[in-house]
N, C-alpha and C. Protein backbone atom coordinates (compact mmCIF):
# COMPACT_ATOMS: atom_id res chain seq x y z
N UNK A 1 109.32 52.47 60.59
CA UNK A 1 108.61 53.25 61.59
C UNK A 1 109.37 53.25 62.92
N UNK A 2 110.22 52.51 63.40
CA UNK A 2 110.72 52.33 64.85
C UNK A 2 109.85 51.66 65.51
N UNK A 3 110.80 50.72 66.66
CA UNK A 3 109.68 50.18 67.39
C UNK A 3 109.29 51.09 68.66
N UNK A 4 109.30 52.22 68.64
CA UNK A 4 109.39 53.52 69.67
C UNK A 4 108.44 53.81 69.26
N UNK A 5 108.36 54.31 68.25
CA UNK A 5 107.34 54.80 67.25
C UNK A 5 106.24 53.65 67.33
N UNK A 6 106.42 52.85 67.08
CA UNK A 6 105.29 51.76 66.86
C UNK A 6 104.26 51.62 68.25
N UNK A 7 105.33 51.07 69.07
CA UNK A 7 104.72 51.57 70.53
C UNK A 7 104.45 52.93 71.00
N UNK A 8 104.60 53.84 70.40
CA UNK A 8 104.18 55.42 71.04
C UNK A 8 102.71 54.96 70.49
N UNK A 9 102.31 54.48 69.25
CA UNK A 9 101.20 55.18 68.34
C UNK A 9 100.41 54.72 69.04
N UNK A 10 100.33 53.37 69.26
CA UNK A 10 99.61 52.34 70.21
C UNK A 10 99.09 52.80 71.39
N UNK A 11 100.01 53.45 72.16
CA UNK A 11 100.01 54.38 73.60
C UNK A 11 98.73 55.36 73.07
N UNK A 12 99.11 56.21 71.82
CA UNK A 12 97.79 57.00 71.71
C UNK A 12 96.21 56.51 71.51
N UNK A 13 96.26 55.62 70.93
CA UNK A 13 94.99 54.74 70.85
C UNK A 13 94.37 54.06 71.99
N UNK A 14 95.52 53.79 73.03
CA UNK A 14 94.92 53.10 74.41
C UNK A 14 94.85 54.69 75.34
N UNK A 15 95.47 55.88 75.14
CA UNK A 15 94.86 56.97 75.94
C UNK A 15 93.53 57.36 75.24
N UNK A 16 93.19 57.12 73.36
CA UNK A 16 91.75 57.46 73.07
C UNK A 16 90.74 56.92 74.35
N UNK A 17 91.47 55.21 74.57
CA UNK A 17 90.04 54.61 75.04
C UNK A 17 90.13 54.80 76.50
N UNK A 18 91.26 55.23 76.66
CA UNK A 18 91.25 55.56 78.50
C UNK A 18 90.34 57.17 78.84
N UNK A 19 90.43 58.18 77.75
CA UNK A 19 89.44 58.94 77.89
C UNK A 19 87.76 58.34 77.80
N UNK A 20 88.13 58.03 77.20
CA UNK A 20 86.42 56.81 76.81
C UNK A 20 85.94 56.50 77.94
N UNK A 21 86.69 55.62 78.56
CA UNK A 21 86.62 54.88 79.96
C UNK A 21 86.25 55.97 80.91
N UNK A 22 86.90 56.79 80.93
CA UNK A 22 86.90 58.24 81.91
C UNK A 22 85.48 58.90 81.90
N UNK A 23 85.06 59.28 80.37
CA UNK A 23 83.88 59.18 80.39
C UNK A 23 83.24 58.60 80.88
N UNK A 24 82.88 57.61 80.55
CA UNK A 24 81.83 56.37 81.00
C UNK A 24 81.92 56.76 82.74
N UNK A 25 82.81 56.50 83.09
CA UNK A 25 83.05 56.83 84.90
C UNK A 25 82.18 57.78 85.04
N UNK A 26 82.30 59.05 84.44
CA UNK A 26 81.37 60.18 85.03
C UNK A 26 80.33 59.90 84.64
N UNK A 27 79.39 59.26 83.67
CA UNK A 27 77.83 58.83 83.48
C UNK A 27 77.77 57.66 84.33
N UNK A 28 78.54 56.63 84.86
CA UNK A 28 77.48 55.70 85.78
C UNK A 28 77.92 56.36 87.26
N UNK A 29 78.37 57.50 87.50
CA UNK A 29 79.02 58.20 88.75
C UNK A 29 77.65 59.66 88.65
N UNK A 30 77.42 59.93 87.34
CA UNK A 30 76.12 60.89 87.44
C UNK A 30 75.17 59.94 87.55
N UNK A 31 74.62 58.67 86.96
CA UNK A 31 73.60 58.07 86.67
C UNK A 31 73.32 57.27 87.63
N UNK A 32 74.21 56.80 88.22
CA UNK A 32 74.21 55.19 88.77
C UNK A 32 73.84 53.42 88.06
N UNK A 33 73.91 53.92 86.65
CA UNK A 33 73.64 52.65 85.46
C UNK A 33 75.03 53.07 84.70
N UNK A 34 75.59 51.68 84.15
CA UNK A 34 76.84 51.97 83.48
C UNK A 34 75.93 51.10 81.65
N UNK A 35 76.44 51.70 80.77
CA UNK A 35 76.19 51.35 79.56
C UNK A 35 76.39 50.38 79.07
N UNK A 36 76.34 49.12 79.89
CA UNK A 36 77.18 47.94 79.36
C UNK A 36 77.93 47.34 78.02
N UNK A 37 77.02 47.75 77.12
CA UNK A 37 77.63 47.79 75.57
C UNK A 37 78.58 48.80 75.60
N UNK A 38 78.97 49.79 76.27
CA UNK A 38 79.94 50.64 76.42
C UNK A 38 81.24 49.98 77.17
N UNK A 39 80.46 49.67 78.27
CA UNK A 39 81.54 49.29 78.84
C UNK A 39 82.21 48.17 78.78
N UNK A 40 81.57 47.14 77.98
CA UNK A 40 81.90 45.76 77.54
C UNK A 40 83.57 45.98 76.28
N UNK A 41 82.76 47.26 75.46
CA UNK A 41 83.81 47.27 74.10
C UNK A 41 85.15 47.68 75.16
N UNK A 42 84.97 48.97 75.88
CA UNK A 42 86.22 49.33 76.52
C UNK A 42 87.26 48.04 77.14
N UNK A 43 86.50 47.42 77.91
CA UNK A 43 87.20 46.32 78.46
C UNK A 43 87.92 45.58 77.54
N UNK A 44 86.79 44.62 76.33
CA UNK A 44 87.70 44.36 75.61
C UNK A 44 88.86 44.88 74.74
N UNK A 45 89.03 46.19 74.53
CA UNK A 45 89.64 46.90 73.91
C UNK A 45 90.87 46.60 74.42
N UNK A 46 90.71 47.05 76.17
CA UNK A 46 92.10 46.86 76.81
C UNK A 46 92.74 45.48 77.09
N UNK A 47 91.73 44.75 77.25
CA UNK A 47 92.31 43.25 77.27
C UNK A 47 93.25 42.47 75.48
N UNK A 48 92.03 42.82 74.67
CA UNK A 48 92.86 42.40 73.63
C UNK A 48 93.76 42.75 72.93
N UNK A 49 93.87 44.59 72.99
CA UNK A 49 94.28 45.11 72.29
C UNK A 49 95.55 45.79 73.24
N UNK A 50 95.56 45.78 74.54
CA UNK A 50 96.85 46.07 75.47
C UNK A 50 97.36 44.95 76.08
N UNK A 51 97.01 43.58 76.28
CA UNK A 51 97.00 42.30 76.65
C UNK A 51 97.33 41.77 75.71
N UNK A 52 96.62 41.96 74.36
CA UNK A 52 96.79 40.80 73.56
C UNK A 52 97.75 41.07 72.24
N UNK A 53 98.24 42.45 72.19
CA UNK A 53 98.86 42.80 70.88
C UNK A 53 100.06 43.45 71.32
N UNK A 54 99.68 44.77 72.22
CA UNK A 54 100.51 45.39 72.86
C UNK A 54 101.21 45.13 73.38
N UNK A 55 101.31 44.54 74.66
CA UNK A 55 102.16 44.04 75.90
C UNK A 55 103.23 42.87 75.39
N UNK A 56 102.12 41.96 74.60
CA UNK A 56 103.49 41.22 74.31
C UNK A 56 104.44 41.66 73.22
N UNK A 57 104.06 42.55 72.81
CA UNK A 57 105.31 42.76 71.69
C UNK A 57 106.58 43.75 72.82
N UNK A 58 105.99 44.52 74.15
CA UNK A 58 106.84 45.05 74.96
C UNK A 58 107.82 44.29 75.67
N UNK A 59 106.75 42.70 76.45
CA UNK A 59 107.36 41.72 76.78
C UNK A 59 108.53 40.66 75.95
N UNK A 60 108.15 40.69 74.83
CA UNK A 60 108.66 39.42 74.27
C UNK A 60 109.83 39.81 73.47
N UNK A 61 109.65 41.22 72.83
CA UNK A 61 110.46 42.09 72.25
C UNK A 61 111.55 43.09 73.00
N UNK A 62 111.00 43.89 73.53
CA UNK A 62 111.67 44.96 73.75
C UNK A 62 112.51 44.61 75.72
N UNK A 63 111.61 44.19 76.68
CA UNK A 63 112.10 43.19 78.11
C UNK A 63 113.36 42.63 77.44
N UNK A 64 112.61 41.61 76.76
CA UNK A 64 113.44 40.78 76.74
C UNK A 64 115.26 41.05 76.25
N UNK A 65 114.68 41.73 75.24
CA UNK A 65 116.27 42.42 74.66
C UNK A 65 117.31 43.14 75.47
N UNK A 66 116.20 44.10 76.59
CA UNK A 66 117.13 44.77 77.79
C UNK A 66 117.35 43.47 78.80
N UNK A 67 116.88 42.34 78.76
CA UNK A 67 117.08 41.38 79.52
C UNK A 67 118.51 40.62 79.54
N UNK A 68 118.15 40.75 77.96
CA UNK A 68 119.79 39.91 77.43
C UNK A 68 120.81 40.97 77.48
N UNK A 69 120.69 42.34 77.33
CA UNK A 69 121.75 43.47 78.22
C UNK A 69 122.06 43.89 79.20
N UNK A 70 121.52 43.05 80.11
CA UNK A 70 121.69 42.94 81.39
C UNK A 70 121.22 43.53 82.25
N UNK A 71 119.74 44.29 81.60
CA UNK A 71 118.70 45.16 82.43
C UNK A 71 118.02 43.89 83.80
N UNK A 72 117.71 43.82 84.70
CA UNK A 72 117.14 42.82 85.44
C UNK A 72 115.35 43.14 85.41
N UNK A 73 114.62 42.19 85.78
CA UNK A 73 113.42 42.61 86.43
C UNK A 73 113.22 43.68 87.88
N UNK A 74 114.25 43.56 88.60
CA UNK A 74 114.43 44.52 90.08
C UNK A 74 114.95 46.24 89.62
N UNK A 75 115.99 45.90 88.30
CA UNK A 75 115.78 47.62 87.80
C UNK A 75 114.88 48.18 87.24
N UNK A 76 114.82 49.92 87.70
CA UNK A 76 113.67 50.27 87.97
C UNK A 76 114.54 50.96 86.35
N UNK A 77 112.81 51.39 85.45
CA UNK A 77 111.89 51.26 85.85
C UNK A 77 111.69 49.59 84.81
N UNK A 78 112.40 48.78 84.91
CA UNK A 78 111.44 47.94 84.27
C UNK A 78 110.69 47.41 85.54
N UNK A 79 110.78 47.17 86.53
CA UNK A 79 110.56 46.57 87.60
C UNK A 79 109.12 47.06 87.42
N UNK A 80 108.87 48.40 87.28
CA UNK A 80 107.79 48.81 87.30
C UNK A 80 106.82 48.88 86.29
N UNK A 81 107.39 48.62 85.24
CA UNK A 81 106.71 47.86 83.97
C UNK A 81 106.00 46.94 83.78
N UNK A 82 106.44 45.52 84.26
CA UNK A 82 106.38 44.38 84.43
C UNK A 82 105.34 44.49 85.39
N UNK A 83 105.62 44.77 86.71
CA UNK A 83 104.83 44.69 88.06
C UNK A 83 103.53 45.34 86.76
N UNK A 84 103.26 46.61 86.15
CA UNK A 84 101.94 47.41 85.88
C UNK A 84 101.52 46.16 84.86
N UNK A 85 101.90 45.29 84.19
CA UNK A 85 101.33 44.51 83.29
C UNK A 85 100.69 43.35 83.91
N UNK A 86 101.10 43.09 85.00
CA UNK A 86 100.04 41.89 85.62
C UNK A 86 99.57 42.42 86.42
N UNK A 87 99.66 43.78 86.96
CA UNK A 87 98.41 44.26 87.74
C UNK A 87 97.62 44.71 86.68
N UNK A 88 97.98 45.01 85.58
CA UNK A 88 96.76 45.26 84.62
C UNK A 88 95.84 44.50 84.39
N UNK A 89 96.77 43.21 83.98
CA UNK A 89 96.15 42.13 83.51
C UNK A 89 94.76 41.23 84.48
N UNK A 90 95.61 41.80 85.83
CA UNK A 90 94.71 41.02 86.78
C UNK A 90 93.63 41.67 87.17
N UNK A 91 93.65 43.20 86.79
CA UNK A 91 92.42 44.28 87.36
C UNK A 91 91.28 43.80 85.92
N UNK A 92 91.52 43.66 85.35
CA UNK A 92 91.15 43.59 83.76
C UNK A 92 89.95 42.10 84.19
N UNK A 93 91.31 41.30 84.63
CA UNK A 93 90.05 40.28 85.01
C UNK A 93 88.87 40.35 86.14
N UNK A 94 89.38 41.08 87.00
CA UNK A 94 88.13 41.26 88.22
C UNK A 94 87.24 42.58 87.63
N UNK A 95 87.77 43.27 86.50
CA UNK A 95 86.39 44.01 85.79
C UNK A 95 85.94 43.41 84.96
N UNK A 96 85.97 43.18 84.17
CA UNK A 96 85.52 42.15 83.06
C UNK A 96 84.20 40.89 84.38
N UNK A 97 84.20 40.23 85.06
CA UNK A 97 84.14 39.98 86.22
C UNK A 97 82.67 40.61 87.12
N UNK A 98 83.24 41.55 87.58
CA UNK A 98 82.03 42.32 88.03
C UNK A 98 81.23 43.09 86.82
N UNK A 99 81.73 43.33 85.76
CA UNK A 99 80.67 43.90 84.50
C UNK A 99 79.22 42.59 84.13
N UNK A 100 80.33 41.66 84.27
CA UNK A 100 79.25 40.04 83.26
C UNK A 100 78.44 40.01 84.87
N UNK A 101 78.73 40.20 85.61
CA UNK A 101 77.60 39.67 86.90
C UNK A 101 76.93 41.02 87.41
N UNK A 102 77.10 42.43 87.21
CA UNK A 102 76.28 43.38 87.37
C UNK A 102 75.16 43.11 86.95
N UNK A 103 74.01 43.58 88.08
CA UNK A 103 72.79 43.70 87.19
C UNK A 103 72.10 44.80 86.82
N UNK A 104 71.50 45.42 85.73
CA UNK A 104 71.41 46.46 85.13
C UNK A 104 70.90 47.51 86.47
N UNK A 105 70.18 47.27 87.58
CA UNK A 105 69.57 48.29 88.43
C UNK A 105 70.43 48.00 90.00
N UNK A 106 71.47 47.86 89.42
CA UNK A 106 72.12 47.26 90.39
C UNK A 106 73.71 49.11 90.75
N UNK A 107 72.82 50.07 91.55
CA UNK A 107 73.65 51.13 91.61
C UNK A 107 75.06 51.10 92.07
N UNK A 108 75.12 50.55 93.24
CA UNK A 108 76.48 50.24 94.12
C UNK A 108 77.61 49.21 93.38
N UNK A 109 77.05 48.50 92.55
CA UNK A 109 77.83 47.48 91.76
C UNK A 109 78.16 48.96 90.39
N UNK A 110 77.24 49.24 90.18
CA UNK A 110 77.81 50.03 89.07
C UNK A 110 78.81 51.23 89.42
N UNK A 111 78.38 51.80 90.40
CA UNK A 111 79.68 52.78 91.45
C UNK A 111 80.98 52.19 91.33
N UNK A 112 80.77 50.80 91.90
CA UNK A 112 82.18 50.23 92.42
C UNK A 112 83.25 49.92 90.78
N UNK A 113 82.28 49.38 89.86
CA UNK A 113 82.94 49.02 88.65
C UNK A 113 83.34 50.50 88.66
N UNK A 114 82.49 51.57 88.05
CA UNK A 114 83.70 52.78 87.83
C UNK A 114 84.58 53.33 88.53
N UNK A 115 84.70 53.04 89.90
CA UNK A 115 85.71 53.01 91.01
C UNK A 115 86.94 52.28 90.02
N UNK A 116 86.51 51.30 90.06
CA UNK A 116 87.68 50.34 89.56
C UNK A 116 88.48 50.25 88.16
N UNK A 117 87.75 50.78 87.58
CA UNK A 117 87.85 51.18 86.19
C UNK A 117 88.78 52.62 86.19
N UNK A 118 88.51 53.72 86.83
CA UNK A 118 89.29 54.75 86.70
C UNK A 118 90.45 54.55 87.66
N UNK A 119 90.84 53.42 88.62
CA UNK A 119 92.16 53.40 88.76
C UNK A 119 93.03 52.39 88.18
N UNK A 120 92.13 51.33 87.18
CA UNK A 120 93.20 51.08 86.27
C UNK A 120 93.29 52.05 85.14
N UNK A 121 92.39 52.89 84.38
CA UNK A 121 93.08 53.84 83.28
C UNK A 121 94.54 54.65 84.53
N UNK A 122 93.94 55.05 85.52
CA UNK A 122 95.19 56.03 86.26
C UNK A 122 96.61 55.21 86.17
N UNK A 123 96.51 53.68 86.20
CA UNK A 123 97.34 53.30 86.31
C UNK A 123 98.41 52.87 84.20
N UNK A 124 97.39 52.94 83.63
CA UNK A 124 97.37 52.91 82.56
C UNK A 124 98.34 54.43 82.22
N UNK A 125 97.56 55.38 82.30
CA UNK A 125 98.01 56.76 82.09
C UNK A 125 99.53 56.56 82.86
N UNK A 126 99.98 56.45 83.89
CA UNK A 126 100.90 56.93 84.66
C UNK A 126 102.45 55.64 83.90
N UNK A 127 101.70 54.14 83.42
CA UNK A 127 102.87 53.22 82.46
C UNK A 127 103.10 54.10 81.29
N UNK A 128 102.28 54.75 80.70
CA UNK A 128 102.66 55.24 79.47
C UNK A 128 103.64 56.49 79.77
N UNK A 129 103.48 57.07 80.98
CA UNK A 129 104.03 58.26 80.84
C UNK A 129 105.28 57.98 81.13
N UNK A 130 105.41 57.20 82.09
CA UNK A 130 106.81 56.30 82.67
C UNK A 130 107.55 55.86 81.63
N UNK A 131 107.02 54.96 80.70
CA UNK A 131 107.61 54.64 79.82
C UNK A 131 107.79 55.31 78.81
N UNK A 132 107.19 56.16 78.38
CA UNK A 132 107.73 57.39 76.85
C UNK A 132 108.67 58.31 77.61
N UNK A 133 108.75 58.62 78.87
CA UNK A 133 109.29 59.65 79.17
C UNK A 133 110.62 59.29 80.20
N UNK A 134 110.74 57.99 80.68
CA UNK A 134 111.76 57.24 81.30
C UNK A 134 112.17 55.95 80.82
N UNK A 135 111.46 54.93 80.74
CA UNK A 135 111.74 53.58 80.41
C UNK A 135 112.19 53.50 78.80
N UNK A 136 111.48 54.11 78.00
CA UNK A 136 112.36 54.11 76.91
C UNK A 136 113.73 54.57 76.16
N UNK A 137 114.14 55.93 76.98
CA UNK A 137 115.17 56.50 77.07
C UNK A 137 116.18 55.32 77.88
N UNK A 138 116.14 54.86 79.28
CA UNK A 138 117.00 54.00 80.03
C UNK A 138 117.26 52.50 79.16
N UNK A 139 116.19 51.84 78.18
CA UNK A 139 116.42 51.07 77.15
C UNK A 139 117.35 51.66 76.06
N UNK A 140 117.31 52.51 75.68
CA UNK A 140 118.26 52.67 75.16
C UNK A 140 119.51 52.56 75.07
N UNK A 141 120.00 53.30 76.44
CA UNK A 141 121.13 52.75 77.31
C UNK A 141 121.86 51.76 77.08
N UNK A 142 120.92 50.63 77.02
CA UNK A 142 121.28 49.08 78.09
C UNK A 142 121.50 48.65 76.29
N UNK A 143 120.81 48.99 74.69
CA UNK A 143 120.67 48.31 74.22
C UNK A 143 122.19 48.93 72.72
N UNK A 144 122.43 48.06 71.90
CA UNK A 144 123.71 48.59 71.11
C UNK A 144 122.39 48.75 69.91
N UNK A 145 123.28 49.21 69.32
CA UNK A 145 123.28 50.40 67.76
C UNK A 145 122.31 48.74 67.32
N UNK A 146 122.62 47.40 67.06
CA UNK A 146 122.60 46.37 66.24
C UNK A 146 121.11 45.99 67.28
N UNK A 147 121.43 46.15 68.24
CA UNK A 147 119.91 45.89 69.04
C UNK A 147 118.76 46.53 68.81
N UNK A 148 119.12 47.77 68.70
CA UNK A 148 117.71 48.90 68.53
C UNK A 148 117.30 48.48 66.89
N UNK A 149 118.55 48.16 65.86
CA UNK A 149 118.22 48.14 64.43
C UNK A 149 117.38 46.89 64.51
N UNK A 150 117.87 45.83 65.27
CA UNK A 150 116.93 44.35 64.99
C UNK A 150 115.37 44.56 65.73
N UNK A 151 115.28 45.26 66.61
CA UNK A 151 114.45 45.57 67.49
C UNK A 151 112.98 46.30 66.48
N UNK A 152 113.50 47.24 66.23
CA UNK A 152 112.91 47.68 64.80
C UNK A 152 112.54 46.41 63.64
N UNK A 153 113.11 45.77 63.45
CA UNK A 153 112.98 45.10 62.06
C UNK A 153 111.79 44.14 62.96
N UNK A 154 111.85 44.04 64.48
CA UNK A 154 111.15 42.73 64.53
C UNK A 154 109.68 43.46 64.51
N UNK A 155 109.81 44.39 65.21
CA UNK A 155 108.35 45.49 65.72
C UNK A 155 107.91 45.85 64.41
N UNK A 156 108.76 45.97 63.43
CA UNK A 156 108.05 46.75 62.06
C UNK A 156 107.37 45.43 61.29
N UNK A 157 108.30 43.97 61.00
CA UNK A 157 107.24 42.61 60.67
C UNK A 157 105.94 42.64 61.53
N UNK A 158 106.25 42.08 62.59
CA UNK A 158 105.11 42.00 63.35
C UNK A 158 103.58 43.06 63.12
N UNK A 159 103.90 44.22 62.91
CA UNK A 159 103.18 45.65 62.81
C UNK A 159 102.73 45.71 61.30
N UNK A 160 103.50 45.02 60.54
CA UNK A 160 102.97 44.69 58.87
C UNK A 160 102.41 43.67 59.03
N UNK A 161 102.62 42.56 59.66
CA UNK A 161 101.29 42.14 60.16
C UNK A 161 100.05 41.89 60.50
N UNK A 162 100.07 42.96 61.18
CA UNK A 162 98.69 43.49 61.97
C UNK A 162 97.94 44.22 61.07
N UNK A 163 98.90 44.94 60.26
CA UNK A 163 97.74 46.21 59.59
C UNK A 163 97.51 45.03 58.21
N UNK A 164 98.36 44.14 57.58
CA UNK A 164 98.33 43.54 56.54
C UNK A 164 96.84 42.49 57.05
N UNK A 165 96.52 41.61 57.84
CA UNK A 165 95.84 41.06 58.45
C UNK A 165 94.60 41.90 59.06
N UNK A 166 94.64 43.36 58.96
CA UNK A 166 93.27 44.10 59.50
C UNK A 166 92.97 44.48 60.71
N UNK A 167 94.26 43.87 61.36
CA UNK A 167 94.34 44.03 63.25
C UNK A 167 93.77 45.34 63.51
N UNK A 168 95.15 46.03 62.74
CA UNK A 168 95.48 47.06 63.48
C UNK A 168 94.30 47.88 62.71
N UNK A 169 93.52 48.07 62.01
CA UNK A 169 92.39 48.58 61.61
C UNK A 169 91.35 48.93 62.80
N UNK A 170 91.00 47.30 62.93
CA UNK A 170 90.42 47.03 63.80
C UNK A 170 89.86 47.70 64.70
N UNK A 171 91.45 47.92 65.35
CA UNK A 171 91.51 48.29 66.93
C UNK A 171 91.31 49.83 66.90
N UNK A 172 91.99 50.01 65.63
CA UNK A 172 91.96 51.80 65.87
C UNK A 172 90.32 52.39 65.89
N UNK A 173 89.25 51.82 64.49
CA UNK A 173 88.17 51.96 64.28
C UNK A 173 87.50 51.34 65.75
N UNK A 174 87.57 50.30 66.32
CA UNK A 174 87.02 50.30 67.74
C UNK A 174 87.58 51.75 68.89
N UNK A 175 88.66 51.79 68.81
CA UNK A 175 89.10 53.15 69.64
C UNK A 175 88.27 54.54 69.19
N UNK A 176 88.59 54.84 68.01
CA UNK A 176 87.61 56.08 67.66
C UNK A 176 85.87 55.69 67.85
N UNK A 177 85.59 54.44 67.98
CA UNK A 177 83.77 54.52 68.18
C UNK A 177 83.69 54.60 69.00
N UNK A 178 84.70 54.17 70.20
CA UNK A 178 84.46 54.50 71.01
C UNK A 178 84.60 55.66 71.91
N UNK A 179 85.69 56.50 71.46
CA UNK A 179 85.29 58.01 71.82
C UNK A 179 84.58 58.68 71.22
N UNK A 180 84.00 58.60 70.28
CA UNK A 180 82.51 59.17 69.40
C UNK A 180 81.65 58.96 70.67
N UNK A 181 81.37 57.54 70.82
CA UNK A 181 79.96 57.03 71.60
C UNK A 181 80.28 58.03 73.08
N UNK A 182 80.90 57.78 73.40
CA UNK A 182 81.53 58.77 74.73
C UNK A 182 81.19 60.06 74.60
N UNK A 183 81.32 60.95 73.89
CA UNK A 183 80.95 62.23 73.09
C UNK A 183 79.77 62.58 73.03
N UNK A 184 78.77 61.23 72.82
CA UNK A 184 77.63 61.26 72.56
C UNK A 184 76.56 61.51 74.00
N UNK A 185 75.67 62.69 73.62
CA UNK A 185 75.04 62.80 75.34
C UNK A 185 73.95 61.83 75.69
């Protein structure tokens, strides 16, 4: 499959749930109540499934390899890669955060969560585009014919893996319920 490929597909499943999310924004932005069972799955979605599956196979795999080719953390755009993964990581925790301590009639708390929520998908939307449409092309660059082939072999184990183990099931069947439920008036 490529590990391009592997990571594109992934990208589409975290824009399913970033529309999701988007949704949700405009019902507690019409309503002033956010769905918490809604908004609970989204969160975790992005924490485990862009935190916990995703990112590190970008970090540990693909960084790292332009690391050892002499890409730095200060070139752009990994610079800007890196920087979006712990601001992800860290927005992730102050929503997750204000969701568990909202209280259901609680309007201004529910405002502010979808405040906060639609500028991490924005920021979400704008890594993916960066990276399918710049950062992966400039990896290329930096990486030889024997790099991209091992690079692949590691992303494609890992990814037999996931689907062999039910991961990647998982995540996808959580992504589509959750743009169903979103859908739903």
């Amino acid at each position: 499959m490529g590990w391009r490929k592997i990571l594109e597909a992934e990208h589409r499943l975290m824009l399913e749930v970033a529309d999701a999310a988007e949704t949700e924004c405009a019902h507690i932005e019409a309503t002033g109540t956010a769905r918490t069972d809604l908004v609970d799955d989204i969160l975790g979605f992005f924490r485990y499934f862009c935190d916990g599956l995703h990112d590190p196979k970008e970090d540990g795999l693909l960084f790292a390899r332009c690391h050892r080719r002499g890409m730095t953390n200060e070139d752009e755009p990994l610079e800007q890669m890196i920087d979006e993964h712990e601001w992800c990581a860290g927005q992730l925790d102050r929503l997750q955060a204000a969701a568990r301590s909202m209280q259901p009639d609680d309007r201004d708390a529910a405002l502010a969560l979808a405040t906060d929520l639609r500028e991490y998908v924005d920021v979400v939307r704008c890594h993916i585009e960066v990276e399918e449409s710049v950062f992966f092309d400039t990896a290329q660059h930096y990486l030889t014919l024997r790099d991209r082939q091992e690079l692949t072999e590691e992303f494609e184990a890992v990814h037999y893996d996931e689907v062999e183990e039910g991961v990647q099931a998982y995540w996808e069947e959580l992504a589509h319920r959750l743009a169903a439920a979103e859908r739903q008036p």
